[in-house]
C-alpha atoms as a PDB file:
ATOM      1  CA  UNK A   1      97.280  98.475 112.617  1.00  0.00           C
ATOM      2  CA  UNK A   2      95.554  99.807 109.691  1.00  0.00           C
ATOM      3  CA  UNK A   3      96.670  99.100 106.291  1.00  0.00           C
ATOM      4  CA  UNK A   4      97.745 102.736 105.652  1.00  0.00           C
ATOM      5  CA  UNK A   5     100.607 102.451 108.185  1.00  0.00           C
ATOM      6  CA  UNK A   6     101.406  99.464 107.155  1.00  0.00           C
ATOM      7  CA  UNK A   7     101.961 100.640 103.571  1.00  0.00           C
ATOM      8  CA  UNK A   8     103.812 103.263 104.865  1.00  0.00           C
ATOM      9  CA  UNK A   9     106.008 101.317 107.439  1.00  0.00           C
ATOM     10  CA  UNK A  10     106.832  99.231 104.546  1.00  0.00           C
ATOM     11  CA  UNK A  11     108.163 102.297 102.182  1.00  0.00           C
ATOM     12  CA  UNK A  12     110.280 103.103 104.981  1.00  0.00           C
ATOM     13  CA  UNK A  13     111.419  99.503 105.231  1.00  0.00           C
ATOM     14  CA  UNK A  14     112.196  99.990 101.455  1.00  0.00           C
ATOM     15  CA  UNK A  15     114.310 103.112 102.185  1.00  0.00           C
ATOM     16  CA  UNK A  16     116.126 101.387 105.029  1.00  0.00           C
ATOM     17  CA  UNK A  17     117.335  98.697 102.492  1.00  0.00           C
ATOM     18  CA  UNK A  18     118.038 101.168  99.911  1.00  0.00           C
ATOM     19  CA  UNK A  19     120.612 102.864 102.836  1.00  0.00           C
ATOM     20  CA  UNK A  20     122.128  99.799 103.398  1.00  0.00           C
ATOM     21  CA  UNK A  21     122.935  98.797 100.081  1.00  0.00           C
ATOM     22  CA  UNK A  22     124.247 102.125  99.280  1.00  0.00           C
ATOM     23  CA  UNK A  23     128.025 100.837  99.459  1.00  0.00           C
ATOM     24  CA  UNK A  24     126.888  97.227  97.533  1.00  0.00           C
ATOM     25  CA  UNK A  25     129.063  96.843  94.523  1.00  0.00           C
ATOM     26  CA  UNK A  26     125.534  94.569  93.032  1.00  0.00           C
ATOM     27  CA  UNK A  27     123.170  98.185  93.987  1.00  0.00           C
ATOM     28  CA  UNK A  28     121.924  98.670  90.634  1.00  0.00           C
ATOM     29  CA  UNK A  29     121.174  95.219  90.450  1.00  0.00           C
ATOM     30  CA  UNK A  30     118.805  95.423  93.821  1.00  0.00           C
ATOM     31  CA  UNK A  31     117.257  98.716  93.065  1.00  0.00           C
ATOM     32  CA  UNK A  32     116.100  97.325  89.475  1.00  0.00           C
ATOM     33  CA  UNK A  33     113.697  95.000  91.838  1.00  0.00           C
ATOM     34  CA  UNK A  34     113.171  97.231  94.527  1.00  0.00           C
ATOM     35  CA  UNK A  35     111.895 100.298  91.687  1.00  0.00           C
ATOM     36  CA  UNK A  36     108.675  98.564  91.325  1.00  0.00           C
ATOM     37  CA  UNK A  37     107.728  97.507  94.919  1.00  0.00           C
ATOM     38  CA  UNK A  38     108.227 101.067  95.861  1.00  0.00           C
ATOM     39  CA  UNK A  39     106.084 102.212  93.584  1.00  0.00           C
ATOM     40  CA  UNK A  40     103.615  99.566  94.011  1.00  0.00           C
ATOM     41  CA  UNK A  41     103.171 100.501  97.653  1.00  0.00           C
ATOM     42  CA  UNK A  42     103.053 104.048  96.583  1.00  0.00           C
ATOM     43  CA  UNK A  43     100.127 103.446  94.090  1.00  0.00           C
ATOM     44  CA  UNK A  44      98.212 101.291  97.290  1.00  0.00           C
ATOM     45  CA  UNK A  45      98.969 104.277  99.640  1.00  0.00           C
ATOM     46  CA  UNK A  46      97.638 106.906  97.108  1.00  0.00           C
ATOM     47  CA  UNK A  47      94.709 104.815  95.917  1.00  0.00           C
ATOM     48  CA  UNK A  48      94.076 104.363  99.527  1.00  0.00           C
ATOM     49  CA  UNK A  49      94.017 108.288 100.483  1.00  0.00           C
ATOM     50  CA  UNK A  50      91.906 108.676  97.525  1.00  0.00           C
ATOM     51  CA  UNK A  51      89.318 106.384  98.646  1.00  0.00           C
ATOM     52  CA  UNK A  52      89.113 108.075 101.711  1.00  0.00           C
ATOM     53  CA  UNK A  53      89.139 111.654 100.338  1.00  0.00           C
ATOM     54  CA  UNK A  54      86.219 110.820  97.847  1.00  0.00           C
ATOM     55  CA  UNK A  55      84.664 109.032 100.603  1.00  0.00           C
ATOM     56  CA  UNK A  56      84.637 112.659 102.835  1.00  0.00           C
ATOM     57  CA  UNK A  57      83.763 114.538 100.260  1.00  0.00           C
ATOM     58  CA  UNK A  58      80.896 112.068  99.245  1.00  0.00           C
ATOM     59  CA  UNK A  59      79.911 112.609 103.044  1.00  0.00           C
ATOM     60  CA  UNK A  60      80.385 116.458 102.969  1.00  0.00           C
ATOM     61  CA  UNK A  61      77.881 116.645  99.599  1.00  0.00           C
ATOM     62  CA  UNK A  62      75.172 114.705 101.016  1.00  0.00           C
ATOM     63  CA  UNK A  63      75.082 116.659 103.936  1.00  0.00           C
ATOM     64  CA  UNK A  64      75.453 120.080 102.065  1.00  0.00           C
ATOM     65  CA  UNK A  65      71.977 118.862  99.913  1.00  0.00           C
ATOM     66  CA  UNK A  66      69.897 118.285 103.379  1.00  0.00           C
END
């Protein structure tokens, strides 16, 4: 498994708390700690498609100067 599903299995993970919590008289509580690790794994996952869209377009350039 590459570690772009895994980021993103893990965001769903994160929502699939948040759903079950929903009712949880402590909710604001939890979400105050679950905030940041959802947007932690959202900064990996976009850092991650960056790296790989730099990484085409580095490809597409070099190609474009042969």
């Amino acid at each position: 498994m590459r570690e772009r599903e895994r980021l993103i299995i893990a965001l769903y993970q994160l929502e699939n708390i948040v759903s079950l919590t929903e009712n949880n008289e402590w909710k604001n509580y939890l979400y105050n700690y679950l905030s940041p690790v959802k947007y932690e794994l959202e900064r990996q996952l976009n850092n991650l498609t960056d790296t790989i869209d730099h990484s085409k377009i580095k490809e597409q350039s070099d190609e474009d100067n042969d």
